[in-house]
Protein backbone atom coordinates (compact mmCIF):
# COMPACT_ATOMS: atom_id res chain seq x y z
CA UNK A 1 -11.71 -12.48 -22.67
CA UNK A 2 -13.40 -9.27 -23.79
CA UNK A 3 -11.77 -6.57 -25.61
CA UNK A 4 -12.57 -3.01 -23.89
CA UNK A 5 -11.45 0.06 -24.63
CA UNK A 6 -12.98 1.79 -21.40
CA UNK A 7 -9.96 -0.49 -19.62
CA UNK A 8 -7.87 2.03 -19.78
CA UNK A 9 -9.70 5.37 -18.95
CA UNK A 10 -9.00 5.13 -14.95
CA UNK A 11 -5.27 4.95 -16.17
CA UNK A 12 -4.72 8.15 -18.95
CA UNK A 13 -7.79 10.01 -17.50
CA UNK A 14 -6.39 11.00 -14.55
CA UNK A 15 -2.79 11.06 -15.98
CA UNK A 16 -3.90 13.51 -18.75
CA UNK A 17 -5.68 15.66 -16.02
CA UNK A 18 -2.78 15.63 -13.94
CA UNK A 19 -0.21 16.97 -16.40
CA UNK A 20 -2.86 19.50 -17.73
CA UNK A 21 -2.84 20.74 -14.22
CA UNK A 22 1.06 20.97 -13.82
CA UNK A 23 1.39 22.54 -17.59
CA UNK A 24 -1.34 25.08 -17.01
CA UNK A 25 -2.28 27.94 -15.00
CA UNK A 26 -2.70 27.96 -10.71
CA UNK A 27 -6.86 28.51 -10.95
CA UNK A 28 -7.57 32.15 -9.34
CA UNK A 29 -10.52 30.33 -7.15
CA UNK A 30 -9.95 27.88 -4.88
CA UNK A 31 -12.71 25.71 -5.25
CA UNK A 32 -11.72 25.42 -9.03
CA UNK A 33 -8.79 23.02 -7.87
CA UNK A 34 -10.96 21.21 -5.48
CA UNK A 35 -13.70 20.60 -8.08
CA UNK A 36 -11.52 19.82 -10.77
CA UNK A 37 -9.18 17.79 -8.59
CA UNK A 38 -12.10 15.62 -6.63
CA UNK A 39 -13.92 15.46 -9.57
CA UNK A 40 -11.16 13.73 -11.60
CA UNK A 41 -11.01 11.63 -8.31
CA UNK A 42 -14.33 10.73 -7.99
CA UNK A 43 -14.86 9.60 -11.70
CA UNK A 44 -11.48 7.58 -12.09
CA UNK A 45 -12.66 5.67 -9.15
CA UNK A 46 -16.24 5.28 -10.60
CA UNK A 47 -14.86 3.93 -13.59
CA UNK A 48 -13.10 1.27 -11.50
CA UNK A 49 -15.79 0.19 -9.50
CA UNK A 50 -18.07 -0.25 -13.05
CA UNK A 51 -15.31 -2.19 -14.21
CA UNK A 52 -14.91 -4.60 -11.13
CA UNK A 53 -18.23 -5.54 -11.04
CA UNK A 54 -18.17 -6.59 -14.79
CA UNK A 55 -16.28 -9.30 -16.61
CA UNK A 56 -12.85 -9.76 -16.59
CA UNK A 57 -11.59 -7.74 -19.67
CA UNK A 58 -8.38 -6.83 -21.77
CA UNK A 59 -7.21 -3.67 -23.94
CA UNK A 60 -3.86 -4.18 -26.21
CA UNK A 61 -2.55 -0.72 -26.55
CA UNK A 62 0.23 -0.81 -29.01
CA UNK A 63 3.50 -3.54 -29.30
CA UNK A 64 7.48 -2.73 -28.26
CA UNK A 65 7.74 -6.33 -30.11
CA UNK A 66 5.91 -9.05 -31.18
CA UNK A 67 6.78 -10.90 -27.49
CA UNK A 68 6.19 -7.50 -25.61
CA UNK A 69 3.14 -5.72 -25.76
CA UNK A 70 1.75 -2.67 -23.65
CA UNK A 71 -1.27 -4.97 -22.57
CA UNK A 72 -3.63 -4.42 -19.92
CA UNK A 73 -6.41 -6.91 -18.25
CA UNK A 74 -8.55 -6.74 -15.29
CA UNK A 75 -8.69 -9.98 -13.92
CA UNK A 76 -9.47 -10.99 -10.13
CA UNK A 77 -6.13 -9.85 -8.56
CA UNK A 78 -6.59 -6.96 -10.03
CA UNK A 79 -9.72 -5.92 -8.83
CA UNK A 80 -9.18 -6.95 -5.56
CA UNK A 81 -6.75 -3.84 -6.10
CA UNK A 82 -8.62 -1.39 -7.68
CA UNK A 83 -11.42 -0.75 -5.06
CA UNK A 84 -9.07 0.40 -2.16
CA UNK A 85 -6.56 1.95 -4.58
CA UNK A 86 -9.96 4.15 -5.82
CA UNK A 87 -10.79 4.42 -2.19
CA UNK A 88 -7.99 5.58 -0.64
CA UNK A 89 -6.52 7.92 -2.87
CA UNK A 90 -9.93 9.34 -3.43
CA UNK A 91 -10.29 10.19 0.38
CA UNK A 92 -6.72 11.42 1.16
CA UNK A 93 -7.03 13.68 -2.17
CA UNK A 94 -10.46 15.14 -0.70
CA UNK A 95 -8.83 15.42 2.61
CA UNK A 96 -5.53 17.17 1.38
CA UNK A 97 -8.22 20.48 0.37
CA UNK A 98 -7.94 21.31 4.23
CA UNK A 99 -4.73 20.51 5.04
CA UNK A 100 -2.85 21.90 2.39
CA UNK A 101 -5.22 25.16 2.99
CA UNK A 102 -3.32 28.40 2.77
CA UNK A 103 -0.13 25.80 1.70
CA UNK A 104 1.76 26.82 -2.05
CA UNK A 105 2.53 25.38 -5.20
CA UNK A 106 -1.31 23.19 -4.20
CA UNK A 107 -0.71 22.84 -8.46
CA UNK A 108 2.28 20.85 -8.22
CA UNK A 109 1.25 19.03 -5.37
CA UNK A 110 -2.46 18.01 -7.04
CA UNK A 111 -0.76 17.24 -11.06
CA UNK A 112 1.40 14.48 -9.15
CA UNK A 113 -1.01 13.10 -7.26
CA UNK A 114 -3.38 12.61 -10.10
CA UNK A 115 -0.92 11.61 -11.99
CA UNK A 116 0.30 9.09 -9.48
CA UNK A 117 -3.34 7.48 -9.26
CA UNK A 118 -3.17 7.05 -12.93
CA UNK A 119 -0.21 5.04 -12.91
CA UNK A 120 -1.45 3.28 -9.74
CA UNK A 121 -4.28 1.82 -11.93
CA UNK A 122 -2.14 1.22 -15.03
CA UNK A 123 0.41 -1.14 -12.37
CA UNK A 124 -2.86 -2.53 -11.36
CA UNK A 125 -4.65 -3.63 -14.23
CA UNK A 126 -1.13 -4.23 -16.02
CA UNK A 127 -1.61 -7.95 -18.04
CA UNK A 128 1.80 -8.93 -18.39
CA UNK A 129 5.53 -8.52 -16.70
CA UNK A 130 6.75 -5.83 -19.54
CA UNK A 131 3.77 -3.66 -18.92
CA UNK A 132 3.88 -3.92 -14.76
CA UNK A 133 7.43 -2.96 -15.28
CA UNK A 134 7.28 0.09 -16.98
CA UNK A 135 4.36 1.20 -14.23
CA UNK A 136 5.93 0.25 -11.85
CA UNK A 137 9.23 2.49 -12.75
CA UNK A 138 6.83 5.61 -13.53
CA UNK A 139 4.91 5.21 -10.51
CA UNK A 140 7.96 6.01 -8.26
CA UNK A 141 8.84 8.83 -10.54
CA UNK A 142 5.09 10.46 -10.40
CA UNK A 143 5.06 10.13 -6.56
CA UNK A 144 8.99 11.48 -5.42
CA UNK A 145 7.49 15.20 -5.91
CA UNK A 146 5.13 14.56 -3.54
CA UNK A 147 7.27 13.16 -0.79
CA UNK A 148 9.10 16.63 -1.81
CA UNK A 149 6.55 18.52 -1.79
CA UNK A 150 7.88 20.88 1.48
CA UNK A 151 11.50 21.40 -0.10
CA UNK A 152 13.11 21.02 3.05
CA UNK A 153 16.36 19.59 3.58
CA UNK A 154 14.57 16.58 5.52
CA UNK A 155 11.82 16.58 2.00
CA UNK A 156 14.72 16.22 -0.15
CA UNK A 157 16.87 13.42 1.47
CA UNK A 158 13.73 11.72 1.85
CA UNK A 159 12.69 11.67 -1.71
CA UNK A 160 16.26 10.83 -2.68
CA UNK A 161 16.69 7.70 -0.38
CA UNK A 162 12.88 6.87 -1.89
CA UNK A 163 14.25 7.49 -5.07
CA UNK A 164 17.76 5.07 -4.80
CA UNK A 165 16.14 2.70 -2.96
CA UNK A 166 13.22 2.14 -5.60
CA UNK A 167 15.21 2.49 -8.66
CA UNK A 168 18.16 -0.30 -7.00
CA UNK A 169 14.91 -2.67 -6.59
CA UNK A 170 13.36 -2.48 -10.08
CA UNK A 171 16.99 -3.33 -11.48
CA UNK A 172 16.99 -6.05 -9.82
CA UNK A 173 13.73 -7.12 -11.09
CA UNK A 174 14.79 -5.97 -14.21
CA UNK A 175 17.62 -8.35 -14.14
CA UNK A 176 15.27 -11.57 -13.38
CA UNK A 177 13.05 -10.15 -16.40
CA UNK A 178 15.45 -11.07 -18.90
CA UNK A 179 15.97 -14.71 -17.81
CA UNK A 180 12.18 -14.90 -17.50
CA UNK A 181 11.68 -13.89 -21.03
CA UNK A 182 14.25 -16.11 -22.27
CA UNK A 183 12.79 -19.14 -20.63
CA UNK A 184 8.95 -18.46 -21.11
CA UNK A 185 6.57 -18.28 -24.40
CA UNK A 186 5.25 -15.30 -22.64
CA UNK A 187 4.98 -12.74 -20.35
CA UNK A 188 1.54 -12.67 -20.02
CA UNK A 189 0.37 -13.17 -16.44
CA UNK A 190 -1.07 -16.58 -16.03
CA UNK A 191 -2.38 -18.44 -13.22
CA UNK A 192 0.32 -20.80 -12.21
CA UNK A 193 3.45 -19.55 -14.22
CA UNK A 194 4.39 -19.41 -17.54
CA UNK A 195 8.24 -20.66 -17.52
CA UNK A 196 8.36 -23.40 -20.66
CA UNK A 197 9.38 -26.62 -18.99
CA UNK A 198 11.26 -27.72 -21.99
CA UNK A 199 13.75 -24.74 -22.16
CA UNK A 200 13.86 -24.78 -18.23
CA UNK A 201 15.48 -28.57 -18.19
CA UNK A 202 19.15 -27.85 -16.61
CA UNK A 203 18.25 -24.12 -15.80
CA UNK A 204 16.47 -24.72 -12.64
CA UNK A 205 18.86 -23.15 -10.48
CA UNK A 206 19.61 -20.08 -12.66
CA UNK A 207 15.98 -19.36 -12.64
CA UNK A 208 15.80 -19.76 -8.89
CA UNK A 209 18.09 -17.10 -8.59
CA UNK A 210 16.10 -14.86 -11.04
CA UNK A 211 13.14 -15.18 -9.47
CA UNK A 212 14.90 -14.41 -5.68
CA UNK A 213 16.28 -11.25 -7.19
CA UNK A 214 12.58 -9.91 -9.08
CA UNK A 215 11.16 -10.55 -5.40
CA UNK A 216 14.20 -8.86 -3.90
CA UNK A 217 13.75 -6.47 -5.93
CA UNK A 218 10.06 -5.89 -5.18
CA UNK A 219 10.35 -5.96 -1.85
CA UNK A 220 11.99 -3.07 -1.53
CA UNK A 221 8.96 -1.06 -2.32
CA UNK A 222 7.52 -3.34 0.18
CA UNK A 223 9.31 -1.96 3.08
CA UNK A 224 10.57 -5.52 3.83
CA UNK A 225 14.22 -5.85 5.17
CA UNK A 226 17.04 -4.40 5.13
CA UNK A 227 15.29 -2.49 2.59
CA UNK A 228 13.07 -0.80 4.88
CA UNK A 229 14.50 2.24 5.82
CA UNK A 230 13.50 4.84 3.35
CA UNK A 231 9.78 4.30 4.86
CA UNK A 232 10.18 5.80 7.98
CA UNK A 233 12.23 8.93 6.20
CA UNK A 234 9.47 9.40 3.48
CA UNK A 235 6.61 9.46 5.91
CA UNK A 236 7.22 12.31 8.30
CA UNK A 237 9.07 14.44 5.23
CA UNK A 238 5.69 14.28 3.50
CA UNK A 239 2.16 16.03 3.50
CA UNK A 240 -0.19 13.92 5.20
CA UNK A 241 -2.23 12.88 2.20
CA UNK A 242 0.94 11.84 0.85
CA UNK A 243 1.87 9.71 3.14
CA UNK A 244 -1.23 8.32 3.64
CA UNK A 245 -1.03 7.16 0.18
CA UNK A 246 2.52 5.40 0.54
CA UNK A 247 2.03 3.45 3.55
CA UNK A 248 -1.77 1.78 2.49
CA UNK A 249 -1.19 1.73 -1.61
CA UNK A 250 2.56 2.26 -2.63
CA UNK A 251 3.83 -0.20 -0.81
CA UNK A 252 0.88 -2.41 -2.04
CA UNK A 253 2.47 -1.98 -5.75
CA UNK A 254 5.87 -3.94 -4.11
CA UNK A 255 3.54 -6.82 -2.79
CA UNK A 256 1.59 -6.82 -6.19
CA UNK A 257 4.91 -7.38 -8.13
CA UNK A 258 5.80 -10.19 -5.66
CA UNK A 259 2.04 -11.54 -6.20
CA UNK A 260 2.94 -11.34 -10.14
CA UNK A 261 6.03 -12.63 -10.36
CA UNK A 262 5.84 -15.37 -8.12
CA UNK A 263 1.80 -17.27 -9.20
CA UNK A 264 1.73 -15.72 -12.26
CA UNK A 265 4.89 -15.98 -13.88
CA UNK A 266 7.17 -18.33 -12.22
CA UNK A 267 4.35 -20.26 -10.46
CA UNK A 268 4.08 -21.27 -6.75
CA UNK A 269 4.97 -25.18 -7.45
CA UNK A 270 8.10 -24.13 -8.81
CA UNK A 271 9.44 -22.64 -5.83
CA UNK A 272 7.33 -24.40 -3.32
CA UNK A 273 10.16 -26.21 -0.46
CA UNK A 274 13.06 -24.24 -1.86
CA UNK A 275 15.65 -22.09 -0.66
CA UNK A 276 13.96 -19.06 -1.94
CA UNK A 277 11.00 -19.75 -0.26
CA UNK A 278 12.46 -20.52 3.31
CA UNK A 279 14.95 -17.27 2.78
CA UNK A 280 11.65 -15.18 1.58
CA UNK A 281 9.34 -16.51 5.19
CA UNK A 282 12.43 -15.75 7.12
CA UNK A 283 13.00 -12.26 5.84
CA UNK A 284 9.77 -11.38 6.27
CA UNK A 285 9.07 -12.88 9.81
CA UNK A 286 12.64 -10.62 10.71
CA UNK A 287 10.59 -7.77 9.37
CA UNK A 288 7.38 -8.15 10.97
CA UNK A 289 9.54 -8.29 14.66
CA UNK A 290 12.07 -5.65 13.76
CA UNK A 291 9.14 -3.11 12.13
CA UNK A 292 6.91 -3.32 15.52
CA UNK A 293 9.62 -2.97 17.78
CA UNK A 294 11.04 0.15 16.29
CA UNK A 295 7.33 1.52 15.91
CA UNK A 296 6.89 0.71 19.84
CA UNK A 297 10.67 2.37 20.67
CA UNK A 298 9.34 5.47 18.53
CA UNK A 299 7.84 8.97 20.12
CA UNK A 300 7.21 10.68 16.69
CA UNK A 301 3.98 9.76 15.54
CA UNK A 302 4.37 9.49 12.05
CA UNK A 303 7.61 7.96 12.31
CA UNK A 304 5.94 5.71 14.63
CA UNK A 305 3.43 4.83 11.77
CA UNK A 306 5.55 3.97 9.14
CA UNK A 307 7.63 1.61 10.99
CA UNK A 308 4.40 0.11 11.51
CA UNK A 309 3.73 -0.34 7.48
CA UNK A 310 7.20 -1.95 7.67
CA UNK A 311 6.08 -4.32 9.73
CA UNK A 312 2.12 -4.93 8.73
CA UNK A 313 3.20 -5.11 5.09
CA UNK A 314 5.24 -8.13 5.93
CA UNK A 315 2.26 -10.11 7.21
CA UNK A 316 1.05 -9.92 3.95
CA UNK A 317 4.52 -11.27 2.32
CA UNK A 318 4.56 -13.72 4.91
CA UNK A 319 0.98 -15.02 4.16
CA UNK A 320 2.29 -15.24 0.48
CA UNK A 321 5.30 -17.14 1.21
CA UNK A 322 3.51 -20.10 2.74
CA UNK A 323 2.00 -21.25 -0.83
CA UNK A 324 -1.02 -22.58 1.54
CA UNK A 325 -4.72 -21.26 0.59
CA UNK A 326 -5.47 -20.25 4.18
CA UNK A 327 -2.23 -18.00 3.54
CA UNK A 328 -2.81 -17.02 0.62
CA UNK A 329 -6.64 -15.20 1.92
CA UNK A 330 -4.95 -13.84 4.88
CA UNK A 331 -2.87 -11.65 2.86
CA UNK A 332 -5.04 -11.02 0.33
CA UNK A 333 -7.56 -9.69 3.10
CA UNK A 334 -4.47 -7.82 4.77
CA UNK A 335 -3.79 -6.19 1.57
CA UNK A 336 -7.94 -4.57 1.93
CA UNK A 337 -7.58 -4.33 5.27
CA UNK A 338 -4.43 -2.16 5.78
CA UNK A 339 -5.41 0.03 2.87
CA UNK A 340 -8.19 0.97 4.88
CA UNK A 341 -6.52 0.91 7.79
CA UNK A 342 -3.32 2.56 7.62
CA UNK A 343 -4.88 5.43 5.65
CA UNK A 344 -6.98 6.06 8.09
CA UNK A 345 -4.78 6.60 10.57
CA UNK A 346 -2.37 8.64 8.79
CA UNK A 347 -4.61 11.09 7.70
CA UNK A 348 -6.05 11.14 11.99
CA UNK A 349 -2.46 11.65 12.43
CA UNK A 350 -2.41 14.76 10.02
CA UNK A 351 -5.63 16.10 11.02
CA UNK A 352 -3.77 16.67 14.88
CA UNK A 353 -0.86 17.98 13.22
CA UNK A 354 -3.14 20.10 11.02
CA UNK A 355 -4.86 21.55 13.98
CA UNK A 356 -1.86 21.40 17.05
CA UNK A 357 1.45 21.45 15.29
CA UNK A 358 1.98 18.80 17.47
CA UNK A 359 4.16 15.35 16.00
CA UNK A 360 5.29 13.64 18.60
CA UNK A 361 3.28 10.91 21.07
CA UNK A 362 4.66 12.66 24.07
CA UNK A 363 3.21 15.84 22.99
CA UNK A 364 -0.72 14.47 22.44
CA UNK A 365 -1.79 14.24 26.38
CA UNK A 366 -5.16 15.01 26.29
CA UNK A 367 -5.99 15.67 22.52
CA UNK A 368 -8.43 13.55 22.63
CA UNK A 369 -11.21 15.62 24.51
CA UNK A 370 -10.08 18.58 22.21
CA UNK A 371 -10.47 16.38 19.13
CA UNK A 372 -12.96 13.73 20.16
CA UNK A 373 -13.67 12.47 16.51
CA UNK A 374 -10.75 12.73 15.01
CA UNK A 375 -9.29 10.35 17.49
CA UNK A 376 -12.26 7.80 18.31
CA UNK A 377 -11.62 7.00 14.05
CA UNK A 378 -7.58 6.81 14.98
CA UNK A 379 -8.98 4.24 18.39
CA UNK A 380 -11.08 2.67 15.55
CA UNK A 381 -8.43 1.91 12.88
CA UNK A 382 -5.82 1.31 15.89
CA UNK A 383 -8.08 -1.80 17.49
CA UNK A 384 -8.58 -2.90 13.63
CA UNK A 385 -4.78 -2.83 13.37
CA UNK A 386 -4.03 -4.40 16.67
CA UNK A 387 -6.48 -7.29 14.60
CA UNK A 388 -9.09 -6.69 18.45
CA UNK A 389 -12.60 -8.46 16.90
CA UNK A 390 -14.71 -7.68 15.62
CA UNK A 391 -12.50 -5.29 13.37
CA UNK A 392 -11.19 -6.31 10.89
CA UNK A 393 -7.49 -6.91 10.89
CA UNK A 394 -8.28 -10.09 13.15
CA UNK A 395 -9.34 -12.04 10.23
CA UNK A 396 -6.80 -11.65 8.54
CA UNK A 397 -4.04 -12.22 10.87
CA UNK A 398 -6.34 -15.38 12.20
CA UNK A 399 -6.23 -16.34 8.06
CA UNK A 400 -2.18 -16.10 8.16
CA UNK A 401 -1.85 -17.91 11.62
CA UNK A 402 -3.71 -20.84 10.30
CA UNK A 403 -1.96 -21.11 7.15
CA UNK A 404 1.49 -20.87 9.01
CA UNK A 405 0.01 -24.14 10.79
CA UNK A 406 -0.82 -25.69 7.82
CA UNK A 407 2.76 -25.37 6.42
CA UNK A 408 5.05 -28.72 6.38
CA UNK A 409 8.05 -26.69 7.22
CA UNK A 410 9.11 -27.78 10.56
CA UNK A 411 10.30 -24.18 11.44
CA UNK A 412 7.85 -21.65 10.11
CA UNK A 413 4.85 -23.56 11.25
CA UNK A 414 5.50 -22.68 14.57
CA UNK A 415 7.73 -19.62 14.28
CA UNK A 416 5.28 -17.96 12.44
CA UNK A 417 2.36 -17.66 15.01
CA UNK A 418 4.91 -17.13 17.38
CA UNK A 419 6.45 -13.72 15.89
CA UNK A 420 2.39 -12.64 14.36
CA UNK A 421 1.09 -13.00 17.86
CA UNK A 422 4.63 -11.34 19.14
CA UNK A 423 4.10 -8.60 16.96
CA UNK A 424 0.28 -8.13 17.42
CA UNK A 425 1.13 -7.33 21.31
CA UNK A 426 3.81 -4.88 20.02
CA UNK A 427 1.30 -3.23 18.00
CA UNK A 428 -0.97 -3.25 21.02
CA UNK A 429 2.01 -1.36 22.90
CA UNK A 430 2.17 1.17 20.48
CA UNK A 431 -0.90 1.83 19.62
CA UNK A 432 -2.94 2.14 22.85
CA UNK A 433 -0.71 4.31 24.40
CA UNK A 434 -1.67 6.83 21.74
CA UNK A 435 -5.85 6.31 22.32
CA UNK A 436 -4.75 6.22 26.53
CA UNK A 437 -2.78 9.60 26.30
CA UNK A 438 -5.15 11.35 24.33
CA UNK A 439 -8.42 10.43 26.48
CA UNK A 440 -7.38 9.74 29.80
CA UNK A 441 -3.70 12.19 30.27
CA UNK A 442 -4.90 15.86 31.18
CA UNK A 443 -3.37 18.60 28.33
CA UNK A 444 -0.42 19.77 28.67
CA UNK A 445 -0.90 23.57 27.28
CA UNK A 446 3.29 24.46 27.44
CA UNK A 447 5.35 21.79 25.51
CA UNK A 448 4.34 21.05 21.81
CA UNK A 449 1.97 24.30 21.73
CA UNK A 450 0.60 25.13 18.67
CA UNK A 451 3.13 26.68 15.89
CA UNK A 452 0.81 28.00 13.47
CA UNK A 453 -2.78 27.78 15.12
CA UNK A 454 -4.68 26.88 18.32
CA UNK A 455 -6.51 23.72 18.54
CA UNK A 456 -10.05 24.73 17.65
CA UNK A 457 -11.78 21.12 18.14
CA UNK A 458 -11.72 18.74 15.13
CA UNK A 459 -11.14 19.33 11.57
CA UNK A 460 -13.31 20.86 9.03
CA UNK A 461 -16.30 18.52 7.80
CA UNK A 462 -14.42 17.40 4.55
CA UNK A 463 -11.54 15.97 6.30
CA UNK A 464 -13.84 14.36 9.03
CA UNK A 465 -16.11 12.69 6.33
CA UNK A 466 -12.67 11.16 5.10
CA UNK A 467 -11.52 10.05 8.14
CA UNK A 468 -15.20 8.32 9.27
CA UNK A 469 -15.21 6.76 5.52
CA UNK A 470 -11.59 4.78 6.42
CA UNK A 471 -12.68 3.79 9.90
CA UNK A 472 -16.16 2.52 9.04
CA UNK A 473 -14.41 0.51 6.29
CA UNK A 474 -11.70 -0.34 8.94
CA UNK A 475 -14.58 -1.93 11.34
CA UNK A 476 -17.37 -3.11 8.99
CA UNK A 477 -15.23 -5.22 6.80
CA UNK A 478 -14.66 -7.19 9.95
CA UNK A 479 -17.79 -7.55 10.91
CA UNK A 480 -19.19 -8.46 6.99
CA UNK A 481 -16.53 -9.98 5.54
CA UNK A 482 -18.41 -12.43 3.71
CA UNK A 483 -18.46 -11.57 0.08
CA UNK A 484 -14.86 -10.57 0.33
CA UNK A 485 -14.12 -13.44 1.83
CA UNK A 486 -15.87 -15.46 -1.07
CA UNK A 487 -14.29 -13.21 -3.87
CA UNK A 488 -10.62 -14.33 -2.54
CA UNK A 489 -10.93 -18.10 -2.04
CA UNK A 490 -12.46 -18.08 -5.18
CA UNK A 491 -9.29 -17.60 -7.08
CA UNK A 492 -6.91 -18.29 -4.36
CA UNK A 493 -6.94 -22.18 -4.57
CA UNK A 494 -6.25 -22.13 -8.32
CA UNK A 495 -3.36 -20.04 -7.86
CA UNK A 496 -1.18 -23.13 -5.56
């Protein structure tokens, strides 16, 4: 593999910027921050795309030890990352220049989130467990001030249960770390696992445990239960862009550490028909149920959103959890898809509170007609979620139903279309109502008036362009999904 120093410019670039930002000056000018701010954007994700569509390649940055070096590599996984990361962050940063308009302390804000997008890619192209680690503890660190960002009592017990609940789950990963590097030659990430089969002789069940508590541990960034709850306090406590950012790509860094630990370190074979296994399926089928229905029970449309994430980010553990290749690329495409997706529709959902004050689904009768665009991209991204064709989210969720039939365990195979199907009609339920209210339900001009502005029609153009960008993602990917398609099953099969 090829030795490249440019492997690590999307991750320092925009984490020097970002602290340069929060040590210096507020710029006099306003357009100062946005061009310094989308331009550091725009090039860190330029950088990633050149790199994806090279060779795979690997940077050594220094050595703790001679067993644990800061390593980095761009291999397949993590370029099937990098685009949306680059995407997504890129448009709810360029987005976030309107809606934080008029706003304060736009410096702190804009330092984190570059910063955050830096560590982003360095969990991303991270090349072994030591290095994914250390990310992965900075990247909840670099993104609590922005789920503070408002300094309200509601910000700050949100970014404290985000805090405990993230820091409790990397312990616990931490904890399975140390049996994995005493029963491994490495901690390199390698197709298939790295555990040493001559140390592991009479540690099988030891290890078994380690590896339930590193995905435990994971999956609490993951949203997956009972570990779910500090999603649906994070979300409405922060800025739009913010949470647009947690619910398609910071939850994503929980399902990459899962992805990690268990093909590339531990190895699907090894926990293939075990306990872990059936507990991991059943957690996350619980999840996928339990995340829709509260998202369906839920007037607050953010709050409504989140408890979505809990559940749509469970597909993709689900899909995982089968250790069958038709699972394996409906999760991997669910992983694109909801990036796309669920940005999308949080940043619709701040563009109405941007322009109405308005938060709650009770409150958006007829917002529609007074924000036509903004909400034919949130009907878009909601028939994509729902998984209607030709959108895209029904390939995916077609990918994971077939792969739950392929599985040999008499219980999931036919649980698990049961509950993705359940949960697809939930996500109809609260979804549609949204589109129906806002198109067809004449305005209500007393309750939920406007606090700090009238409506005045859609968003300005920059925050438009953002939202189109996610949608026509959200519906073209369905409808050409071929060389994505070919990219995952690729590499998928050699993963089992």
């Amino acid at each position: 593999m090829k030795e490249s120093v440019m492997l690590i410019f999307p991750v320092f670039f925009p984490i020097l910027a970002g602290v340069l930002l929060l040590i210096g000056k507020e710029p006099k000018r306003r357009h100062t921050m946005r061009i310094y701010v989308g331009g550091v954007l725009i090039v860190t994700a330029l950088t990633g795309l050149f790199l994806v569509l090279g060779q795979e390649v690997s940077f050594t940055l220094f050595s703790l030890t001679s067993r644990l070096p800061v390593y980095f590599k761009l291999d397949d996984m993590g370029k099937l990352f990098c685009v949306p990361a680059g995407i997504v962050w890129t448009a709810a940063g360029i987005f976030s220049f309107g809606y934080l308009k008029g706003q304060k302390e736009k410096k702190r804000f804009y330092g984190f989130y570059l910063t955050g997008y830096g560590v982003m890619n360095g969990l991303i192209f991270s090349g072994n467990l030591i290095t994914f680690y250390l990310f992965y503890e900075m990247l909840t660190l670099t993104t609590l001030p922005l789920v503070l960002q408002d300094r309200t009592r509601e910000a700050i017990f949100a970014g404290l249960k985000y805090l405990f609940f993230s820091m409790a789950g990397a312990y616990m990963a931490l904890f399975g770390l140390f049996f994995v590097f005493r029963y491994s030659n490495t901690l390199t990430f390698t197709p298939r696992g790295v555990l040493d089969t001559g140390l592991l002789a009479g540690h099988e069940g030891l290890l078994m445990l380690a590896a339930f508590l590193m995905i435990l541990g994971f999956s609490v960034k993951a949203g997956m239960f009972p570990f779910h709850s500090w999603l649906p306090t994070a979300h409405p406590a922060a800025p739009a862009p913010a949470s647009a950012i947690l619910s398609a790509l910071i939850v994503k860094g929980g399902v990459l550490g899962i992805l990690r630990v268990v093909y590339y370190i531990f190895g699907a074979a090894f926990l293939k028909g075990t306990w872990v296994q059936s507990a991991m399926l059943g957690m996350s089928l619980f999840t996928v149920f339990l995340g829709s229905m509260l998202a369906y029970l839920e007037d607050g449309l953010k709050k409504r959103l989140a408890y979505s994430t809990v559940s749509q980010v469970s597909y993709i553990l689900f899909g995982l959890f089968l250790f069958d290749p038709a699972g394996m690329t409906g999760s991997l495409l669910h992983v694109v898809f909801h990036a796309f997706i669920k940005g999308g529709l949080f940043l619709c959902a701040g563009a109405v509170i941007y322009r109405t004050g308005k938060t709650k689904v009770s409150q958006l009768d007829g917002i529609g007609k007074q924000m036509p665009l903004t909400m034919i991209c949130f009907t878009i991204c909601s028939l994509a979620l729902i998984g209607i064709p030709p959108a895209s989210g029904f390939l995916s969720k077609w990918e994971l139903c077939v792969g739950a039939l392929h599985t040999k365990l008499p219980v999931f195979s036919w649980l698990g279309p049961v509950v993705l199907l359940g949960s697809a009609l939930l996500t109809a339920g609260y979804l549609l109502p949204v589109v129906i209210r806002s198109f067809f339900a004449e305005t209500d001009p007393g309750e939920g008036a406007a606090k700090t502005a009238p409506v005045q029609g859609d968003p300005e153009r920059e925050m438009l362009v953002c939202l189109f960008v996610l949608a026509a993602l959200s519906l073209l990917l369905g409808i050409l999904p071929e060389t994505l398609m070919e990219n995952i099953l690729a590499f998928a099969g050699q993963l089992m």
